[in-house]
C-alpha atoms as a PDB file:
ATOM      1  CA  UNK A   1      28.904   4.693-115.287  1.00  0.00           C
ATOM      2  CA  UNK A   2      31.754   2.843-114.422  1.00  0.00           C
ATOM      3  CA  UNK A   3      33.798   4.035-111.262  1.00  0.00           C
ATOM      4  CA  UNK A   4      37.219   2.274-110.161  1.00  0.00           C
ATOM      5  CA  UNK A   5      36.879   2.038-106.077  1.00  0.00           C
ATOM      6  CA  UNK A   6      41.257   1.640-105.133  1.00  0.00           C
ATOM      7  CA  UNK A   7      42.715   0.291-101.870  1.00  0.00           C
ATOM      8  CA  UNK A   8      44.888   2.922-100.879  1.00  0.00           C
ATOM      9  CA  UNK A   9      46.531   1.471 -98.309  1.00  0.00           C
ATOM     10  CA  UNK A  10      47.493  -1.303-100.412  1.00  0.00           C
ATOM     11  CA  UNK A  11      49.017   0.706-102.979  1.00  0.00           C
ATOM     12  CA  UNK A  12      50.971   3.108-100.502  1.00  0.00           C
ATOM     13  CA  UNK A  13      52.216  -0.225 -98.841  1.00  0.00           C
ATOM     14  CA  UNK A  14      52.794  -1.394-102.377  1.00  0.00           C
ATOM     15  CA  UNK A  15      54.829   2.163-103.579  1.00  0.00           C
ATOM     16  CA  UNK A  16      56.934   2.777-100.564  1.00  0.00           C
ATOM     17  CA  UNK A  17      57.711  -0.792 -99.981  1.00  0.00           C
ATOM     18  CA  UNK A  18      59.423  -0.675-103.944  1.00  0.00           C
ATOM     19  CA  UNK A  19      61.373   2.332-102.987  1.00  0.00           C
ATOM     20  CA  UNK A  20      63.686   1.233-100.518  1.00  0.00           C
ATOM     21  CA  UNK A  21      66.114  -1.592 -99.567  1.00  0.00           C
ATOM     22  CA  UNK A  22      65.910  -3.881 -96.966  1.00  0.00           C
ATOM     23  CA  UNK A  23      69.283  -5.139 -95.174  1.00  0.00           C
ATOM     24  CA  UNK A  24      70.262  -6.547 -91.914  1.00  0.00           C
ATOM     25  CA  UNK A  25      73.217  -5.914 -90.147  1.00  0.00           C
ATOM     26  CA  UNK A  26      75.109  -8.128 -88.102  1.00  0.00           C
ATOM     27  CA  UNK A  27      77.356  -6.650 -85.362  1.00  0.00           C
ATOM     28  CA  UNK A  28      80.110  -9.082 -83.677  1.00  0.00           C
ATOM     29  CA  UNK A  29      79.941  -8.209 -79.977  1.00  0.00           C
ATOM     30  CA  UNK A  30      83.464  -8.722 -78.957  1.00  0.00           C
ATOM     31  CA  UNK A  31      85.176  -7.013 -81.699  1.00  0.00           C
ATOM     32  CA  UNK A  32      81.906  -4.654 -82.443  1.00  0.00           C
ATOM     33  CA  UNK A  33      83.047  -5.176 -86.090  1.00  0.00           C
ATOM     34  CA  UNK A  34      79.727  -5.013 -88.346  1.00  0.00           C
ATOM     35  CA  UNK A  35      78.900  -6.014 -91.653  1.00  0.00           C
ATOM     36  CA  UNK A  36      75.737  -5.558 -93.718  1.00  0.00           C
ATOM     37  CA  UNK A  37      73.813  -9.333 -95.792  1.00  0.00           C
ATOM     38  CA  UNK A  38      71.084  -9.343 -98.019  1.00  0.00           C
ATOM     39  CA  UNK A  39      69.127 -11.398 -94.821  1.00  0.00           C
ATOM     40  CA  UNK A  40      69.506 -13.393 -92.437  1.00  0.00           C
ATOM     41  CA  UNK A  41      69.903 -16.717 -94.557  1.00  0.00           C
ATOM     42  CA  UNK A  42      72.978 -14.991 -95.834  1.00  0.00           C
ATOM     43  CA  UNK A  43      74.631 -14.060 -93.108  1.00  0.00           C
ATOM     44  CA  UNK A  44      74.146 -17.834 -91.584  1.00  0.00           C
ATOM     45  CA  UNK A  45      75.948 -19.017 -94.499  1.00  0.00           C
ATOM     46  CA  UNK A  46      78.533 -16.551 -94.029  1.00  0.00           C
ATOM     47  CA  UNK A  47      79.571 -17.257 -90.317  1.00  0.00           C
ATOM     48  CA  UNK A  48      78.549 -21.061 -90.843  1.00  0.00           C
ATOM     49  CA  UNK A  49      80.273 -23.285 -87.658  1.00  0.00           C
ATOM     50  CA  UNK A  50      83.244 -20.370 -87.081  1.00  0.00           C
ATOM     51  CA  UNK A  51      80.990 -18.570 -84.173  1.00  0.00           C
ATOM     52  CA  UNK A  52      78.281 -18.899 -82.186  1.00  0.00           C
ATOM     53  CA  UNK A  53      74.963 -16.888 -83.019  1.00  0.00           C
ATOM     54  CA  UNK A  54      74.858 -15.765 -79.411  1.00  0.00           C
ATOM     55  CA  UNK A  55      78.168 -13.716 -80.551  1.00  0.00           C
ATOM     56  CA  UNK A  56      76.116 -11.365 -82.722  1.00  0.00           C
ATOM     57  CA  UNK A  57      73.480  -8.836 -82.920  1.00  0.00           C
ATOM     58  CA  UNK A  58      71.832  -8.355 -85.864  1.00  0.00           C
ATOM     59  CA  UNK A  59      69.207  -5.499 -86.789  1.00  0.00           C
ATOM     60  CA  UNK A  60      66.676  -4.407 -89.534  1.00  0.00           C
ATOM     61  CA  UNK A  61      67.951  -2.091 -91.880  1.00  0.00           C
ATOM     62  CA  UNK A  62      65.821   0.096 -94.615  1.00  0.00           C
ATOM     63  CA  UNK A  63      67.345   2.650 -97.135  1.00  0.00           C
ATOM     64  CA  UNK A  64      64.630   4.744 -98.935  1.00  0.00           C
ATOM     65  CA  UNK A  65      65.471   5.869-102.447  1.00  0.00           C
ATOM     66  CA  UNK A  66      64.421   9.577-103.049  1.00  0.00           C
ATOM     67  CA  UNK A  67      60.906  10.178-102.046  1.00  0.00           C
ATOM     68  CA  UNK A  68      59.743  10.856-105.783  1.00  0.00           C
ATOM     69  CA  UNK A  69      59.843   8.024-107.180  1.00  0.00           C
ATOM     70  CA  UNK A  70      57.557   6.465-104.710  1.00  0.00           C
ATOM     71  CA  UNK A  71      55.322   9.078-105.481  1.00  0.00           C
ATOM     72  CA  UNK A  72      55.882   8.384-109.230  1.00  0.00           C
ATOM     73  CA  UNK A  73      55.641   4.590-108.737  1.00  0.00           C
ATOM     74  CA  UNK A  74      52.096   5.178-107.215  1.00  0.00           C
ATOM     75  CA  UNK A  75      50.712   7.405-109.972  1.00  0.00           C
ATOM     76  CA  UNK A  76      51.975   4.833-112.466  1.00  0.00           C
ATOM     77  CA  UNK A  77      49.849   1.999-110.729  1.00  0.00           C
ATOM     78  CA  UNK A  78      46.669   4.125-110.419  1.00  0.00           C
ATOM     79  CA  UNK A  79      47.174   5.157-114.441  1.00  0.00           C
ATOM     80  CA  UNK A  80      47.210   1.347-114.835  1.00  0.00           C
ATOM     81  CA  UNK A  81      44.577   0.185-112.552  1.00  0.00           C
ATOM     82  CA  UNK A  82      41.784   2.875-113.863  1.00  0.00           C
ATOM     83  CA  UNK A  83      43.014   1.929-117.576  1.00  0.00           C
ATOM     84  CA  UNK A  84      42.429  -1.588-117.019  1.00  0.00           C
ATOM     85  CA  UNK A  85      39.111  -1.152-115.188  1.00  0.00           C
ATOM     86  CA  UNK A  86      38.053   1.240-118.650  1.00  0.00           C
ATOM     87  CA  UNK A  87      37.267   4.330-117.174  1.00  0.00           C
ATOM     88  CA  UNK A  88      38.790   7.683-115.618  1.00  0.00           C
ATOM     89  CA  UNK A  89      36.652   7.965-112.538  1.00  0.00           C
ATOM     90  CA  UNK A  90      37.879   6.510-109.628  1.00  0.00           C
ATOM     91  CA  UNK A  91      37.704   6.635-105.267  1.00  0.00           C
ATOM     92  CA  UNK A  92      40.860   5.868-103.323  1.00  0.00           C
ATOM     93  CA  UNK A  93      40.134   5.076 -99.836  1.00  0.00           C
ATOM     94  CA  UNK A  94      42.624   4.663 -96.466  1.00  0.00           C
ATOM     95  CA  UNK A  95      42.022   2.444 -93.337  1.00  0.00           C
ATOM     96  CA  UNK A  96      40.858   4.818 -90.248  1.00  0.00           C
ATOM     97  CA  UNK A  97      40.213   4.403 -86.456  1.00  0.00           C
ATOM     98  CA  UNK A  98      37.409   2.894 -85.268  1.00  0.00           C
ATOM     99  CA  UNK A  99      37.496  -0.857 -86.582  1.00  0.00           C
ATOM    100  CA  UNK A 100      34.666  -2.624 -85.146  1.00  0.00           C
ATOM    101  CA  UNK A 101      36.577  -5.547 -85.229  1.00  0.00           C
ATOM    102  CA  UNK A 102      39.401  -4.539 -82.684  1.00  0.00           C
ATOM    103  CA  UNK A 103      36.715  -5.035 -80.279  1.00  0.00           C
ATOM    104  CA  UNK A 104      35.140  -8.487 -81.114  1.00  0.00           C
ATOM    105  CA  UNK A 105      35.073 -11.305 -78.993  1.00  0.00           C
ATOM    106  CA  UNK A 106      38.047 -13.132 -80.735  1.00  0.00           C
ATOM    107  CA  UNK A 107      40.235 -15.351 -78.338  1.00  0.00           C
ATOM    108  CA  UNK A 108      43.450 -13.881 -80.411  1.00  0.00           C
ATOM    109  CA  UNK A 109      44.062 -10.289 -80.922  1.00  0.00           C
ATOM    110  CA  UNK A 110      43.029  -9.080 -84.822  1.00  0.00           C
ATOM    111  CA  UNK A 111      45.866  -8.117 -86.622  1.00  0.00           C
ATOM    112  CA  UNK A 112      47.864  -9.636 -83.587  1.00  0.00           C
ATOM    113  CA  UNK A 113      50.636 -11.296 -85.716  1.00  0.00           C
ATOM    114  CA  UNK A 114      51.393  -7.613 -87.531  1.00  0.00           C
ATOM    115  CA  UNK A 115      52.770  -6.205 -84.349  1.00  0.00           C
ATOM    116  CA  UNK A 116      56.388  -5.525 -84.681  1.00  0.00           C
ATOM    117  CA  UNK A 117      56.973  -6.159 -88.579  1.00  0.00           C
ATOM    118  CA  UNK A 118      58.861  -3.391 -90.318  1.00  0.00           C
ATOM    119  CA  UNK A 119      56.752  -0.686 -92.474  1.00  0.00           C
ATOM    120  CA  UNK A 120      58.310   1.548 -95.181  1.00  0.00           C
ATOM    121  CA  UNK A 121      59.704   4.003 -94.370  1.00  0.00           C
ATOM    122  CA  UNK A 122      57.618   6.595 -96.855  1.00  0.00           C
ATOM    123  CA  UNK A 123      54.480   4.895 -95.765  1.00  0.00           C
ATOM    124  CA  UNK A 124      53.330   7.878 -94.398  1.00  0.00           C
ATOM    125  CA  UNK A 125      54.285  10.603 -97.197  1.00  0.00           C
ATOM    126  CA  UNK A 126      53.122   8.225 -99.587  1.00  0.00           C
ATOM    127  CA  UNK A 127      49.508   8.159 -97.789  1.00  0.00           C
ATOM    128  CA  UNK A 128      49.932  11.918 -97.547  1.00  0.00           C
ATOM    129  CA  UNK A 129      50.023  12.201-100.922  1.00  0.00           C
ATOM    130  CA  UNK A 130      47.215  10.293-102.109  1.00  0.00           C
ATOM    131  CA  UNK A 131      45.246  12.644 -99.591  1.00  0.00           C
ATOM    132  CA  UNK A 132      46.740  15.475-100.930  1.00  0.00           C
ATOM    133  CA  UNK A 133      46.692  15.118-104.416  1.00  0.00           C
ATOM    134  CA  UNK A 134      44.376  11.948-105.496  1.00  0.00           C
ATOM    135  CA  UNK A 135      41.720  12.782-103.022  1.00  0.00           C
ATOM    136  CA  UNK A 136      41.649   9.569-100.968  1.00  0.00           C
ATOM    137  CA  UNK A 137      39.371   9.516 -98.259  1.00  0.00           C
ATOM    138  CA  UNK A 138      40.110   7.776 -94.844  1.00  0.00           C
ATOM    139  CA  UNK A 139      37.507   5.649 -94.048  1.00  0.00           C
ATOM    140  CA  UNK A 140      35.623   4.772 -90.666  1.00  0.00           C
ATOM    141  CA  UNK A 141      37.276   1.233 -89.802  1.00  0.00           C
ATOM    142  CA  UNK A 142      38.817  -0.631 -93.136  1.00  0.00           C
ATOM    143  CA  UNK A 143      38.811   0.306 -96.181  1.00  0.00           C
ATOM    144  CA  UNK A 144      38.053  -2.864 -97.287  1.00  0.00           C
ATOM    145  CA  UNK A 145      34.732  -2.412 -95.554  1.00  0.00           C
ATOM    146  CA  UNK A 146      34.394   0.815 -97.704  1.00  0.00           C
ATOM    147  CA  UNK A 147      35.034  -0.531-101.054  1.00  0.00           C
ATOM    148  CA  UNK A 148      33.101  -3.716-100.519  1.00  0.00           C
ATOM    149  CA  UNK A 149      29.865  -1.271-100.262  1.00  0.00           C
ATOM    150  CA  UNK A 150      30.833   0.726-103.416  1.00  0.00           C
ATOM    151  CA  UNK A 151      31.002  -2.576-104.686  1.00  0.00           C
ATOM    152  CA  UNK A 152      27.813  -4.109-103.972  1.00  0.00           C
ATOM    153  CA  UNK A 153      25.816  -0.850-104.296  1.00  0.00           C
ATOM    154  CA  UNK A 154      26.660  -1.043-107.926  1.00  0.00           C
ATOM    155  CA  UNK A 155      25.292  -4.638-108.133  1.00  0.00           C
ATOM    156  CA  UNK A 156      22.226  -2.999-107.348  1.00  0.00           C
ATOM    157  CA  UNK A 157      22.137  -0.218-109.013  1.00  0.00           C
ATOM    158  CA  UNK A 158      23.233  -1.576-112.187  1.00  0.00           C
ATOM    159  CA  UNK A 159      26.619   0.102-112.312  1.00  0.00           C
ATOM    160  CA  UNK A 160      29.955  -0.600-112.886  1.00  0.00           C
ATOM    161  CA  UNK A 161      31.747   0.433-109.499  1.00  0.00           C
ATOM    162  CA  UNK A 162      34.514  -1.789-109.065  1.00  0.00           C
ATOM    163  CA  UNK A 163      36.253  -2.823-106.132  1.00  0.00           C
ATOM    164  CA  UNK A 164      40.115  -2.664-106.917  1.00  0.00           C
ATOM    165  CA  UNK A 165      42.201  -4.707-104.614  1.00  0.00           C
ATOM    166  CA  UNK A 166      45.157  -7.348-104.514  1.00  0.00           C
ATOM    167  CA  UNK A 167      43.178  -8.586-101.036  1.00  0.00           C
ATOM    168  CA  UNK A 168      41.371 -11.722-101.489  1.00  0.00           C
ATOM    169  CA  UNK A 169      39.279 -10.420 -99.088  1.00  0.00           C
ATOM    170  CA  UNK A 170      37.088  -8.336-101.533  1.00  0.00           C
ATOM    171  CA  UNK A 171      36.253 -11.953-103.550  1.00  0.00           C
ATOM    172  CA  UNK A 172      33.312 -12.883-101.350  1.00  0.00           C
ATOM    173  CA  UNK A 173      31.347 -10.029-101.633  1.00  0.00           C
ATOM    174  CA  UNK A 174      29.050  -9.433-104.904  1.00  0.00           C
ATOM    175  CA  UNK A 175      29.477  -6.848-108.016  1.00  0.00           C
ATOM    176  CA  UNK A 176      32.504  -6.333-109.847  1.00  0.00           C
ATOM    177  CA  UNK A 177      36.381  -6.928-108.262  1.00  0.00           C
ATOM    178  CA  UNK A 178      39.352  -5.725-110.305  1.00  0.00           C
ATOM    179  CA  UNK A 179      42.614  -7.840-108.737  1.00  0.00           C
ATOM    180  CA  UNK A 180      45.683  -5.715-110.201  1.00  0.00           C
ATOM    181  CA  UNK A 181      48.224  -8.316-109.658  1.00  0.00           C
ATOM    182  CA  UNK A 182      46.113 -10.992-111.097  1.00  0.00           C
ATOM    183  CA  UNK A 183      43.831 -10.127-113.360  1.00  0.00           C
ATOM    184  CA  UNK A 184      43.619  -8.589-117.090  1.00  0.00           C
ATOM    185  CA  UNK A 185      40.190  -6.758-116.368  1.00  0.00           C
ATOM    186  CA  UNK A 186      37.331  -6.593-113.724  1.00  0.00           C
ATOM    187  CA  UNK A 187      35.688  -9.443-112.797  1.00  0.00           C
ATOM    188  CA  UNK A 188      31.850  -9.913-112.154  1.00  0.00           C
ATOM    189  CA  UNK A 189      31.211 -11.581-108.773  1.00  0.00           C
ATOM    190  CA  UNK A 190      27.243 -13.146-108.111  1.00  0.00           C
ATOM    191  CA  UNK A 191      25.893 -14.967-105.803  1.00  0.00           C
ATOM    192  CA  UNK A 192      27.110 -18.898-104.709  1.00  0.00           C
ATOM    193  CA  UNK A 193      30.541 -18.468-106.691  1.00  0.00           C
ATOM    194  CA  UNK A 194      32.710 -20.910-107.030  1.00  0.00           C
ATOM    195  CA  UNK A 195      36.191 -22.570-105.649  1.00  0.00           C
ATOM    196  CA  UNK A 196      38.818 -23.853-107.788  1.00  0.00           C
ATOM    197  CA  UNK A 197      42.474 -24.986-107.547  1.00  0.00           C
ATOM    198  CA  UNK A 198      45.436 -23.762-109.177  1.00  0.00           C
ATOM    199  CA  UNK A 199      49.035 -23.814-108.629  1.00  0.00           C
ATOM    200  CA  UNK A 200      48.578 -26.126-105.069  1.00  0.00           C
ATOM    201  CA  UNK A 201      46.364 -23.229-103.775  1.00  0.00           C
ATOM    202  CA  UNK A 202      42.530 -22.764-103.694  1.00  0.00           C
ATOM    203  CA  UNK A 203      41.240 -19.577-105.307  1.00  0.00           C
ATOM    204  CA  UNK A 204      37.478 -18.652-105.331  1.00  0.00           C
ATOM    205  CA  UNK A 205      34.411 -15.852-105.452  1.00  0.00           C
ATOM    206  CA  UNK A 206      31.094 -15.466-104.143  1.00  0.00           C
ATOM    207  CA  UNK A 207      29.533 -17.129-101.163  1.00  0.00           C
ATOM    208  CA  UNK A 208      31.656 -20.244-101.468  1.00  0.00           C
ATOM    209  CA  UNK A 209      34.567 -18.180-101.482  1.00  0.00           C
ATOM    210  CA  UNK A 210      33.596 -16.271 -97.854  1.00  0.00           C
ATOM    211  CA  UNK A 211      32.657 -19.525 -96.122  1.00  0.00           C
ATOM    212  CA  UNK A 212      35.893 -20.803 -97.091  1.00  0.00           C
ATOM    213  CA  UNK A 213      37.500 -17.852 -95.401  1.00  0.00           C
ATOM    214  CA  UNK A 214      35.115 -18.710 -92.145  1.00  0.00           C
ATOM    215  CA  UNK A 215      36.151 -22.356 -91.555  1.00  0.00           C
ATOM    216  CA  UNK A 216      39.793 -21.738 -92.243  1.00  0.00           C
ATOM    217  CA  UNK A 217      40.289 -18.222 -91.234  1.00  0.00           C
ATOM    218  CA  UNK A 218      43.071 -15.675 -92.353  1.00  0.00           C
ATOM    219  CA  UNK A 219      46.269 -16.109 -91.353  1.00  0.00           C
ATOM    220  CA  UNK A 220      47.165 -12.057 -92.357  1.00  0.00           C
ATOM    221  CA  UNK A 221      44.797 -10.858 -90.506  1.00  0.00           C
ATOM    222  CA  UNK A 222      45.528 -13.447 -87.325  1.00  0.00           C
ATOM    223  CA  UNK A 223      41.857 -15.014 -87.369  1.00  0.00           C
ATOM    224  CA  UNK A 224      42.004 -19.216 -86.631  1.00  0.00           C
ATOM    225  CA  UNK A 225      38.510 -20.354 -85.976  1.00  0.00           C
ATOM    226  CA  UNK A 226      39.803 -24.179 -84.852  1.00  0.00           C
ATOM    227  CA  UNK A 227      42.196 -21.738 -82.021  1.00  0.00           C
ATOM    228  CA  UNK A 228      39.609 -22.704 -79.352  1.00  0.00           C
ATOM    229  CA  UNK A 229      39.399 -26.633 -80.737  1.00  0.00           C
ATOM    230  CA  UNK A 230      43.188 -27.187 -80.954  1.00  0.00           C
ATOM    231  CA  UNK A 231      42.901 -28.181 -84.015  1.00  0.00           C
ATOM    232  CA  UNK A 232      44.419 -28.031 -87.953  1.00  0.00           C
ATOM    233  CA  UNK A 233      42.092 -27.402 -90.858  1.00  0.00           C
ATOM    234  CA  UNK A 234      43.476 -26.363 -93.979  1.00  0.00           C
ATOM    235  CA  UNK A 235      41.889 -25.279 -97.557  1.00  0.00           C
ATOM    236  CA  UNK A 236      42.326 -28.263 -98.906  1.00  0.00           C
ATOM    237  CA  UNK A 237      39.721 -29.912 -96.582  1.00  0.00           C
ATOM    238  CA  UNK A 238      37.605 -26.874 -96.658  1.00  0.00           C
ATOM    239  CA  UNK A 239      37.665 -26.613-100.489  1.00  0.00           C
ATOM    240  CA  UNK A 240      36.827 -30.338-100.555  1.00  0.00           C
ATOM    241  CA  UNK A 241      33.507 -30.089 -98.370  1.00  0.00           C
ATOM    242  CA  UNK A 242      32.608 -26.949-100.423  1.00  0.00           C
ATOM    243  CA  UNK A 243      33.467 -27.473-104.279  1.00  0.00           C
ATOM    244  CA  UNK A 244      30.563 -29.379-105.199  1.00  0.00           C
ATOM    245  CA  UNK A 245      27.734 -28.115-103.326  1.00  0.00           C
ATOM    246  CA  UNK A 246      24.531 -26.429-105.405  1.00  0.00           C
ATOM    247  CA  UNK A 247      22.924 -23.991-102.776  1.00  0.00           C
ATOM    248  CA  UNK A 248      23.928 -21.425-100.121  1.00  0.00           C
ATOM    249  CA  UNK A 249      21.497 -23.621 -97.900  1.00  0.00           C
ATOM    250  CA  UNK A 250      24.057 -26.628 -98.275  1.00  0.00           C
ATOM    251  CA  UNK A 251      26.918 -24.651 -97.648  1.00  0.00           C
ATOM    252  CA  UNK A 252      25.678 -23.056 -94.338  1.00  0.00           C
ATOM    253  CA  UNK A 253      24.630 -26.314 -93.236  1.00  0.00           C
ATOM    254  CA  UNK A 254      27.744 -27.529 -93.863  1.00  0.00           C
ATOM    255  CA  UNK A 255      29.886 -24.638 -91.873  1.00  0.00           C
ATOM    256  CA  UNK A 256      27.482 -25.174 -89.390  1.00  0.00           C
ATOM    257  CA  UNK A 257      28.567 -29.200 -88.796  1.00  0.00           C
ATOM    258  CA  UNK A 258      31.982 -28.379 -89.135  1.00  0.00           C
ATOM    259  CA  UNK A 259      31.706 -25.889 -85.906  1.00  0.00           C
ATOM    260  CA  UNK A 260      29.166 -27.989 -83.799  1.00  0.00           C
ATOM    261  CA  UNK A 261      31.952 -31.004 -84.547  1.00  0.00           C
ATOM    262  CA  UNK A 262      34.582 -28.390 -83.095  1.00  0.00           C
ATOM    263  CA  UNK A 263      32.744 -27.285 -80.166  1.00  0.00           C
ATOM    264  CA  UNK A 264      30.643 -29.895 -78.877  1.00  0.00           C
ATOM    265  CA  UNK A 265      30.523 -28.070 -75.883  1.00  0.00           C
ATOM    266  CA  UNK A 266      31.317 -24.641 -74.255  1.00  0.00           C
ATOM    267  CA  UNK A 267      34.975 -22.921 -74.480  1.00  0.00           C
ATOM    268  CA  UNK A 268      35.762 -20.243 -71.680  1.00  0.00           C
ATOM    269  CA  UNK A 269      38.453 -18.033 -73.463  1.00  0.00           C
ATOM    270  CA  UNK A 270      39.728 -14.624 -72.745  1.00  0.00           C
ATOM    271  CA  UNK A 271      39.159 -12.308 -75.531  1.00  0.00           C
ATOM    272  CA  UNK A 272      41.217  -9.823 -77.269  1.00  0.00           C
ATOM    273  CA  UNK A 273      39.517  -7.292 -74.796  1.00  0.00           C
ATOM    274  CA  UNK A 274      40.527  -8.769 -71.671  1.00  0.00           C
ATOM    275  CA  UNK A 275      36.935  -9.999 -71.121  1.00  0.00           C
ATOM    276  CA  UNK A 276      36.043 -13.594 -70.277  1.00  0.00           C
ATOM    277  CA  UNK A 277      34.028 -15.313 -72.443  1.00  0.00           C
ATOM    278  CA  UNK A 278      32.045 -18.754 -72.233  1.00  0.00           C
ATOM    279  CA  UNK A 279      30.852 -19.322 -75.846  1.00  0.00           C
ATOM    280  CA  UNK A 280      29.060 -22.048 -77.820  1.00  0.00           C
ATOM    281  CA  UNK A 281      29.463 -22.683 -81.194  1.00  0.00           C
ATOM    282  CA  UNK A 282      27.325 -20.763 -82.729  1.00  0.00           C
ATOM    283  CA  UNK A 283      28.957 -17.838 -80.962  1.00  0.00           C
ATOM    284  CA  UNK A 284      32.147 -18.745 -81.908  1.00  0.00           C
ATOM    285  CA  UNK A 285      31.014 -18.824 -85.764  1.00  0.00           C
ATOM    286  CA  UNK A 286      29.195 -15.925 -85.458  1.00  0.00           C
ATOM    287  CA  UNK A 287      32.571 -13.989 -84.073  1.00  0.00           C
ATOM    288  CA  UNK A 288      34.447 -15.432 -87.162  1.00  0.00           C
ATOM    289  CA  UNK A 289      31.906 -14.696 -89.595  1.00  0.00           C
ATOM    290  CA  UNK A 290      32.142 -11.021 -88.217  1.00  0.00           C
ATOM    291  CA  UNK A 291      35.859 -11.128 -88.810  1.00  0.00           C
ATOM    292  CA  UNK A 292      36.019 -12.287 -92.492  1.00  0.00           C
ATOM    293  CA  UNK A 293      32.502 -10.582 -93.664  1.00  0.00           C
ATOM    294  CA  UNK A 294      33.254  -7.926 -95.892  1.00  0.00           C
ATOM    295  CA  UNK A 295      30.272  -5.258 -94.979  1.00  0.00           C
ATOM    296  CA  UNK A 296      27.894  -4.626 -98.294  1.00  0.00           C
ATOM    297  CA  UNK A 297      26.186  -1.460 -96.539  1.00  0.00           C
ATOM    298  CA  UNK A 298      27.374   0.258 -93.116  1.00  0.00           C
ATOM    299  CA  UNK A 299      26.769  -2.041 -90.367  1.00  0.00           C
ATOM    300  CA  UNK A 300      26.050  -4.849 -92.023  1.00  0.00           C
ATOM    301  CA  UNK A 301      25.962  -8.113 -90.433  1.00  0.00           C
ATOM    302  CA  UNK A 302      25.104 -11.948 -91.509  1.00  0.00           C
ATOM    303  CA  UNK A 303      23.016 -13.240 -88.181  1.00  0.00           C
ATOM    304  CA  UNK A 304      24.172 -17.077 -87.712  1.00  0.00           C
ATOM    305  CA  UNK A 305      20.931 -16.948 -85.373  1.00  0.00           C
ATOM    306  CA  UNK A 306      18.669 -16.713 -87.501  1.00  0.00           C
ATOM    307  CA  UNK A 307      20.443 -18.348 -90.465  1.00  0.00           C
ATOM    308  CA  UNK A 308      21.291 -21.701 -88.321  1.00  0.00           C
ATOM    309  CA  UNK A 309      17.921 -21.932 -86.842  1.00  0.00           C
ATOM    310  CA  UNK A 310      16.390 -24.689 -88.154  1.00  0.00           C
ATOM    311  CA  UNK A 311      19.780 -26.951 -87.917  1.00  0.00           C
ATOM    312  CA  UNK A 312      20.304 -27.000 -83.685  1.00  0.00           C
END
């Protein structure tokens, strides 16, 4: 059986975003006379040294083209997505309340850096629809979290349930992956994985790939584990201590040195919460492995504790 698991809310993002036009318009406060520039690059250019920025106000503007063709744009991309994946069958889930990770013990708020950016304006119809008419389920939490398990529990049962994302996210977690921006066809993800470089940017799967994502974080979703340290640490130097180990036992050792060099000692922080916190680092690694984990059943958790226990 092979089943094509779809991240809704990356292809009602993708749909409604397509279907409208993004502007800004600048408005010259003394002679309230306005005109409308591709962004705000263009509209530097355009008043160059003549005035002073502080003359203007300039606003967002989004046009949505007629509400159908969103709706057409996102039936086209499922048609292509389940064709490419070789099957029919498919599950579309949507983000929900109740993400476990609003309330970890992160010293930055998750999804912090999102508040305030512009959504489409058919975001909403568009998600409507795939309710309505393609049977997407809202999950509990992410979806991510939903279609990583789909995922995995074909890796064990043998099947082919694929986990259909543009989210690098979904890379670290076992069983097939299906990237529709990037790939041809599904991909099969096992164990350690691997990390390569193409284009001046690291790409990976598997293990490798998710403790990666814990040393350096992701910037999208507004998770920095060097925040506390005050330090940089990019992929390139992760991707360099990783590429070339054998075993999952080298690479946790490894993460493990990297955060006991960070946080020799205690940080007192004041999470996302409003709770103070005075954490070591293996509590700091744990609350960053808990961020980028994808689960592979509900609840699922990787315990640093026990993992790390024979390295203190």
């Amino acid at each position: 059986m092979t089943i094509a698991i779809i991240d809704g809310d990356l292809l009602s993002f993708k749909a409604s975003a397509a279907n409208e036009t993004r502007l800004i318009k600048a408005t010259h406060i003394p002679s309230k006379r306005t005109k409308e520039f591709k962004h705000r690059t263009e509209f530097k250019e355009f008043i160059g040294d003549s005035f002073p920025l502080s003359d203007f106000e300039v606003v967002d503007v989004q046009k949505a083209d007629n509400i159908s063709y969103a709706l057409h744009t996102v039936k086209q991309m499922i048609n292509n997505i389940v064709s490419k994946c070789g099957t029919d069958k498919y599950e579309i889930y949507l983000s929900g309340s109740d993400n476990f990770r609003d309330t970890l013990p992160l010293p930055t708020k998750y999804k912090g850096n999102r508040e305030g950016m512009l959504k489409p304006l058919q975001l909403r119809e568009v998600k409507q629809y795939l309710i309505e008419k393609q049977g997407a389920r809202v999950a509990t939490g992410e979806a991510d979290d939903v279609i990583s398990t789909r995922q995995y529990e074909g890796l064990l049962r043998g099947e082919k349930i694929i986990g259909c994302s543009t989210d690098k996210d979904s890379y670290g977690t076992e069983g097939y992956i299906f990237n529709w921006d990037k790939m041809d066809k599904p991909f099969l993800v096992e164990g350690l994985g691997r990390l390569w470089e193409k284009d001046k940017k690291i790409w990976g799967v598997g293990y490798k790939w998710k403790a990666l994502q814990w040393i350096c974080g992701d910037a999208i979703d507004g998770l920095k584990p060097t925040y506390l340290a005050g330090i940089k640490f990019g992929e390139k130097s992760a991707y360099n201590i990783l590429k070339d180990l054998e075993t999952e036992e080298q690479v946790n050792k490894a993460v493990h040195d990297l955060y006991l060099k960070w946080y020799p000692e205690n940080k007192v922080f004041i999470d996302q919460c409003g709770i103070q916190r005075d954490f070591n680092y293996l509590q700091i690694a744990q609350t960053y492995m808990d961020g980028v984990h994808m689960e592979r059943w509900v609840g699922d958790r990787i315990n640093l504790k026990e993992i790390w226990k024979n390295y203190a």
